[in-house]
Protein backbone atom coordinates (compact mmCIF):
# COMPACT_ATOMS: atom_id res chain seq x y z
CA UNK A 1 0.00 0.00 0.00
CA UNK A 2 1.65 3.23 -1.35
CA UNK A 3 0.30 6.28 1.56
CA UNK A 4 0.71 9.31 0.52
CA UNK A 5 -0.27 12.32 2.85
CA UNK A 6 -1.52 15.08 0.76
CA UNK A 7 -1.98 18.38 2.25
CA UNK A 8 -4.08 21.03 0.75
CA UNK A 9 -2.28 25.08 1.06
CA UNK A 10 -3.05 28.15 -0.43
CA UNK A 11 -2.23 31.84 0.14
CA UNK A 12 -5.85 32.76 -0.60
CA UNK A 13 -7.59 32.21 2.21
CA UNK A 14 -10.65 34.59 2.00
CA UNK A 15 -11.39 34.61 5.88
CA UNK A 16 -7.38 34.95 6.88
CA UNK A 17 -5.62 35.69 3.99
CA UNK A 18 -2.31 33.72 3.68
CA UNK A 19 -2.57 31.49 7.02
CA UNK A 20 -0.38 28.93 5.95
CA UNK A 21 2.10 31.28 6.77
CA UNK A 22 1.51 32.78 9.52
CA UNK A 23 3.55 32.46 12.55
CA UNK A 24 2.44 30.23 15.78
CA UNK A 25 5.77 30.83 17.62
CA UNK A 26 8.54 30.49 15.83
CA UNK A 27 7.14 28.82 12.74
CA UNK A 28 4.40 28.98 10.64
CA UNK A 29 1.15 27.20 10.52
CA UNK A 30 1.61 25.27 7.76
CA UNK A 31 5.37 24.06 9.64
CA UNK A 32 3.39 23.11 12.54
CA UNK A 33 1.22 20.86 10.24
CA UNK A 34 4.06 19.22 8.84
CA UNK A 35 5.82 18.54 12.07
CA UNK A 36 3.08 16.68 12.95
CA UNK A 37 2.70 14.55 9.86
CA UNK A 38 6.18 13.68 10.48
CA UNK A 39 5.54 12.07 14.12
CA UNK A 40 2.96 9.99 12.19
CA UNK A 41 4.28 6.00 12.42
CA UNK A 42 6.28 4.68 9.36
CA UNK A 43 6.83 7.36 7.47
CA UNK A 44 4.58 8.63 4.93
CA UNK A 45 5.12 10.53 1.64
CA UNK A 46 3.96 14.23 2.46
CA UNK A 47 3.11 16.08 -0.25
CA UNK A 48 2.19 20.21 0.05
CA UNK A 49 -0.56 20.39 -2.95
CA UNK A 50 -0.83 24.21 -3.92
CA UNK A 51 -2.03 26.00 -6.62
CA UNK A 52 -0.31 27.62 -9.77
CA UNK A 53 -0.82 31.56 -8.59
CA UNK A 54 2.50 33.36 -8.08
CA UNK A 55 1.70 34.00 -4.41
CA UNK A 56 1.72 30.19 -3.70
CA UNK A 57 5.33 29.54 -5.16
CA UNK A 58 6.07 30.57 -0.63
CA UNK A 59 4.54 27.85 -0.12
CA UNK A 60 6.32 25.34 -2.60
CA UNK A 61 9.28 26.92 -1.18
CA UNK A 62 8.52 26.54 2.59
CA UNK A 63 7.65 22.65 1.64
CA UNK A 64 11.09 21.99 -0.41
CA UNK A 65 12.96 23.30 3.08
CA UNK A 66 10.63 20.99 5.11
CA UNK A 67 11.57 18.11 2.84
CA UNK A 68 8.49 17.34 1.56
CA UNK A 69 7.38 16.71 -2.22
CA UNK A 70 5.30 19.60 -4.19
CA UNK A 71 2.49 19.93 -6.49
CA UNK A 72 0.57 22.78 -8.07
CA UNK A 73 -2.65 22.84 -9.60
CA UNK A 74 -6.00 24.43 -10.11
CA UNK A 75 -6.96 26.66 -7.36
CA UNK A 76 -10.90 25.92 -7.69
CA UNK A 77 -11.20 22.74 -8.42
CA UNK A 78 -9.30 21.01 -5.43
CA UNK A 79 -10.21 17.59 -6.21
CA UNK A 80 -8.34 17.71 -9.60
CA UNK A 81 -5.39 18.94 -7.55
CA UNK A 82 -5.88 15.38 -5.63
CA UNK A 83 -6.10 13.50 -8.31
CA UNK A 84 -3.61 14.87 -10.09
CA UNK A 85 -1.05 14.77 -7.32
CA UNK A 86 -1.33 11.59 -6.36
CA UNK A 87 -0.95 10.01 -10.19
CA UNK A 88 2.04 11.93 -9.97
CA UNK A 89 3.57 10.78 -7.37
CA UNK A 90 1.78 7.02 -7.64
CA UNK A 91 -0.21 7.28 -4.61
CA UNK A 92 -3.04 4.77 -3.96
CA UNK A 93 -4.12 5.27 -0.84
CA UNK A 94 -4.66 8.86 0.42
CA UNK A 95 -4.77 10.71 3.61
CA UNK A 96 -6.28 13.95 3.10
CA UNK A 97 -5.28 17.29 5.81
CA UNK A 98 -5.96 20.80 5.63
CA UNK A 99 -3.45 23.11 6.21
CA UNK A 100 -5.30 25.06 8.66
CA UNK A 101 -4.84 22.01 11.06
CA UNK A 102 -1.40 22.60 13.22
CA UNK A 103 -2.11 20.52 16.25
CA UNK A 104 -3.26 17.04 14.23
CA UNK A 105 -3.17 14.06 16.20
CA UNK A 106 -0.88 12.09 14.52
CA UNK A 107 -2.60 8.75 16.39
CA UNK A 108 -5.81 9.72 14.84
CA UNK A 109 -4.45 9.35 11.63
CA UNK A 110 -2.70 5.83 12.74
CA UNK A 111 -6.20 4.79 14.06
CA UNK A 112 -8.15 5.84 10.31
CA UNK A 113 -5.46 3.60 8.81
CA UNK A 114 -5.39 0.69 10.75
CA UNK A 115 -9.41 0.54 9.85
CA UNK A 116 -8.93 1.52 6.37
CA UNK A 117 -6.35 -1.07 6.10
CA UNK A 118 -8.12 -4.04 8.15
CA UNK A 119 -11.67 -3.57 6.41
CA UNK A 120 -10.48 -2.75 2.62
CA UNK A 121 -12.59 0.09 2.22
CA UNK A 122 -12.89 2.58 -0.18
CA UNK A 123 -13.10 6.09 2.20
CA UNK A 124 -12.69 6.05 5.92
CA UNK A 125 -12.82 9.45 7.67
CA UNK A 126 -14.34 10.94 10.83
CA UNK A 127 -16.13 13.85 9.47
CA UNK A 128 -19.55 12.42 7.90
CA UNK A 129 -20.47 12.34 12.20
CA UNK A 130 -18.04 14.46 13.93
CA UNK A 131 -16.57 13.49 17.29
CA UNK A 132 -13.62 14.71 17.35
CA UNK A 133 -12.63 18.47 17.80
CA UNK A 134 -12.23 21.08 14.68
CA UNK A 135 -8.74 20.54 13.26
CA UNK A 136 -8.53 16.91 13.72
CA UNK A 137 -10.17 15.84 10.76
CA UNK A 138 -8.87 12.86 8.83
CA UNK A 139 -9.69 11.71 5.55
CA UNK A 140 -8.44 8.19 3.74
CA UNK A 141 -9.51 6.74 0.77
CA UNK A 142 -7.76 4.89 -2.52
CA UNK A 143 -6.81 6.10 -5.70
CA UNK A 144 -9.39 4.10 -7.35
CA UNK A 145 -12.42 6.47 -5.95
CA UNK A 146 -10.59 9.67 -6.48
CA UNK A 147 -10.64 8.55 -10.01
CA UNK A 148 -14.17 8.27 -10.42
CA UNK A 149 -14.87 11.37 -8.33
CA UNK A 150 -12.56 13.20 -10.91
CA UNK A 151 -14.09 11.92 -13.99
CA UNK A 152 -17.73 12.21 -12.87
CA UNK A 153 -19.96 15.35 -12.77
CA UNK A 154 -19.48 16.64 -9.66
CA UNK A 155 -20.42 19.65 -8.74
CA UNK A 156 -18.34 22.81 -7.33
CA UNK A 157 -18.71 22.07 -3.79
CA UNK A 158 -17.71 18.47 -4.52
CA UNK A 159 -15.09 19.87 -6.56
CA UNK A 160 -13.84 22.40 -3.99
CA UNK A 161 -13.77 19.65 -0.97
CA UNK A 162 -12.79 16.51 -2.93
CA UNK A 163 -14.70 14.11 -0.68
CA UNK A 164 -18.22 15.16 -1.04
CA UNK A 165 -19.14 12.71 -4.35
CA UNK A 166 -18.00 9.80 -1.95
CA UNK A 167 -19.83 10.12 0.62
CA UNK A 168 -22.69 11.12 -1.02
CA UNK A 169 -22.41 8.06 -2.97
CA UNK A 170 -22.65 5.50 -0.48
CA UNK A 171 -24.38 3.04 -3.12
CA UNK A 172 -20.77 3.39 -5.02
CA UNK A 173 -18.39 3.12 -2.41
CA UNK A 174 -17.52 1.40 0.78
CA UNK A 175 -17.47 4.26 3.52
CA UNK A 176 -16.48 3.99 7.42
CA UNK A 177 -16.87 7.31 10.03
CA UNK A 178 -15.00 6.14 12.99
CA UNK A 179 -15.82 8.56 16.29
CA UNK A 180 -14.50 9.12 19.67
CA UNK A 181 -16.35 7.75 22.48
CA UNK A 182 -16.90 11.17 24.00
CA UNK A 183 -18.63 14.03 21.71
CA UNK A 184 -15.75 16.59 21.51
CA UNK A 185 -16.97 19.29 18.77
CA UNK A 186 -16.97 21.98 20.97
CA UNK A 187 -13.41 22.32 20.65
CA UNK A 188 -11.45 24.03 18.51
CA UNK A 189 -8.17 23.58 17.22
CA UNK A 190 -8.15 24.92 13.54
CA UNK A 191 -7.57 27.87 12.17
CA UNK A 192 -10.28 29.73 10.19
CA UNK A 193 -10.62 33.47 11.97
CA UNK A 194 -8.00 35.82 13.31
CA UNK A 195 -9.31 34.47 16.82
CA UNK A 196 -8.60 30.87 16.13
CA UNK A 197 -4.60 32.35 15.42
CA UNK A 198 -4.09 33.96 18.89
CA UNK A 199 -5.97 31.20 20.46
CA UNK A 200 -3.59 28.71 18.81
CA UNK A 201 -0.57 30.72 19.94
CA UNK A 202 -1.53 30.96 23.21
CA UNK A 203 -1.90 27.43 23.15
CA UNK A 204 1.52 27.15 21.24
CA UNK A 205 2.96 29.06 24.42
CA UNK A 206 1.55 26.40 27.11
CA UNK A 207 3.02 23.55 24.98
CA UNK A 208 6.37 25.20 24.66
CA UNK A 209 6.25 25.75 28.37
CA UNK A 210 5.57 22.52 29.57
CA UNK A 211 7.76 21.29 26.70
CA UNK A 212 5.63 18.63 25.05
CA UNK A 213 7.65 16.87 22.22
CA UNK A 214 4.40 14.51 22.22
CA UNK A 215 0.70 15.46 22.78
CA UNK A 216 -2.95 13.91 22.04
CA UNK A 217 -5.84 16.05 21.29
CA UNK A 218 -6.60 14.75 24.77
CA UNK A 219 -3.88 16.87 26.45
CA UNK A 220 -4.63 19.69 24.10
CA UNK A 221 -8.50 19.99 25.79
CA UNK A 222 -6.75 19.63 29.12
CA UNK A 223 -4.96 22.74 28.63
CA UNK A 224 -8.10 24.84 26.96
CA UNK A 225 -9.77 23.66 30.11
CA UNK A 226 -7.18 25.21 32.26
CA UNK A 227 -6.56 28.11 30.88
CA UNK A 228 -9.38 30.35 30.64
CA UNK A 229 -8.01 33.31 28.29
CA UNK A 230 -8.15 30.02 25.71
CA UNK A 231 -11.58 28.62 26.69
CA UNK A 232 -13.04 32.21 26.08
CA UNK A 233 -11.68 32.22 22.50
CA UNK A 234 -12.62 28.81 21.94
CA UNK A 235 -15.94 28.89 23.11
CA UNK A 236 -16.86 31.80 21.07
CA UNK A 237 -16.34 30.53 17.70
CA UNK A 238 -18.86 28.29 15.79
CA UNK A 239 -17.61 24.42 15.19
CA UNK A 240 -18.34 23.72 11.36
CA UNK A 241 -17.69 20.23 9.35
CA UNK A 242 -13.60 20.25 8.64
CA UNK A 243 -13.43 19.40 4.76
């Protein structure tokens, strides 16, 4: 099984315009991302999929001096970036991250692929019924179905969040939502609003403090729960679907 990790980055960001690289201590988001991906058990591929505009070639760069591989493509039609990507770089089974995710739980990602692995299907995720907290959203599925997707008629939301035709498709394709035991929505750890940044830093600061090489999502809450300043921020913003 050829994994490839395919992250999803642009400069464009209507909401919080170029996020990706904005700092969260010393680095920038999309950094933070990556070190994450690269805690993830046997090492995956990681691949920074951008798009073609002149104002993404920062990004490209950033990714080369992270190590990672590079592709750019459309900036509307995501899913043909996917697609595209992975035939280039021979991919069949795909784990799909935002960039706006810097605190992934790399054991989240283990857990989608043990069960994507076990039960041969074709999309496992654990977004269809959230659980889990905003900016932990996994997404792994093979080669095979982002082929269809790609050559079918989707429409522009399906084209702008890749997965949609899948799981809207269930007749089509073999599709798994794994959850957490304990409803955890209410938490946020992505980064969508200029709130969501300082939050993250401040949250950035108690991890550099206690000097966690290592942390779960788990550990993460336990800190918004302790520190109030972080709760307030977190509290305030809406949790939406992660595509």
């Amino acid at each position: 099984m050829n994994v490839g990790i395919i992250v999803q980055a642009r400069c464009g960001s209507s909401r919080l315009p170029g996020k990706v690289l904005l700092k969260i201590g010393k680095i920038s988001l999309l950094e933070h991302v990556i070190k994450r991906l690269k805690k993830i058990r046997n090492k995956k591929k990681i691949i920074i999929a951008t798009t073609k505009k002149k104002i993404d070639k920062k990004i490209i760069n950033l990714a080369k001096k992270n190590k990672c591989s590079t592709f750019a493509g459309s900036e509307k039609n995501v899913l043909n970036r996917y697609f595209l990507a992975a035939k280039k770089y021979k991919i069949n089974t795909i784990v799909r991250i935002c960039a706006d995710s810097p605190f992934i739980d790399p054991l989240i990602i283990e857990r989608g692929l043990k069960i994507f692995r076990k039960n041969k299907y074709d999309y496992v995720s654990n977004i269809i019924n959230p659980t889990y907290p905003a900016g932990m959203s996994v997404e792994i599925f093979n080669f095979k179905s982002l082929e269809i997707c790609n050559k079918s008629k989707t429409d522009q939301i399906e084209k702008e969040h890749v997965t949609p035709f899948i799981y809207r498709n269930k007749n089509i394709f073999k599709i798994k939502n794994f959850k957490n035991k304990t409803n955890l929505t209410k938490y946020r750890f992505c980064i969508d609003y200029k709130k969501d940044l300082l939050a993250a830093r401040k949250l950035n600061d108690e991890i550099t403090k206690a000097n966690l090489k290592n942390f779960s999502y788990k550990k993460l809450i336990t800190i918004v729960n302790k520190n109030l300043s972080i709760k307030k921020i977190n509290s305030k913003l809406k949790t939406s679907l992660r595509y």
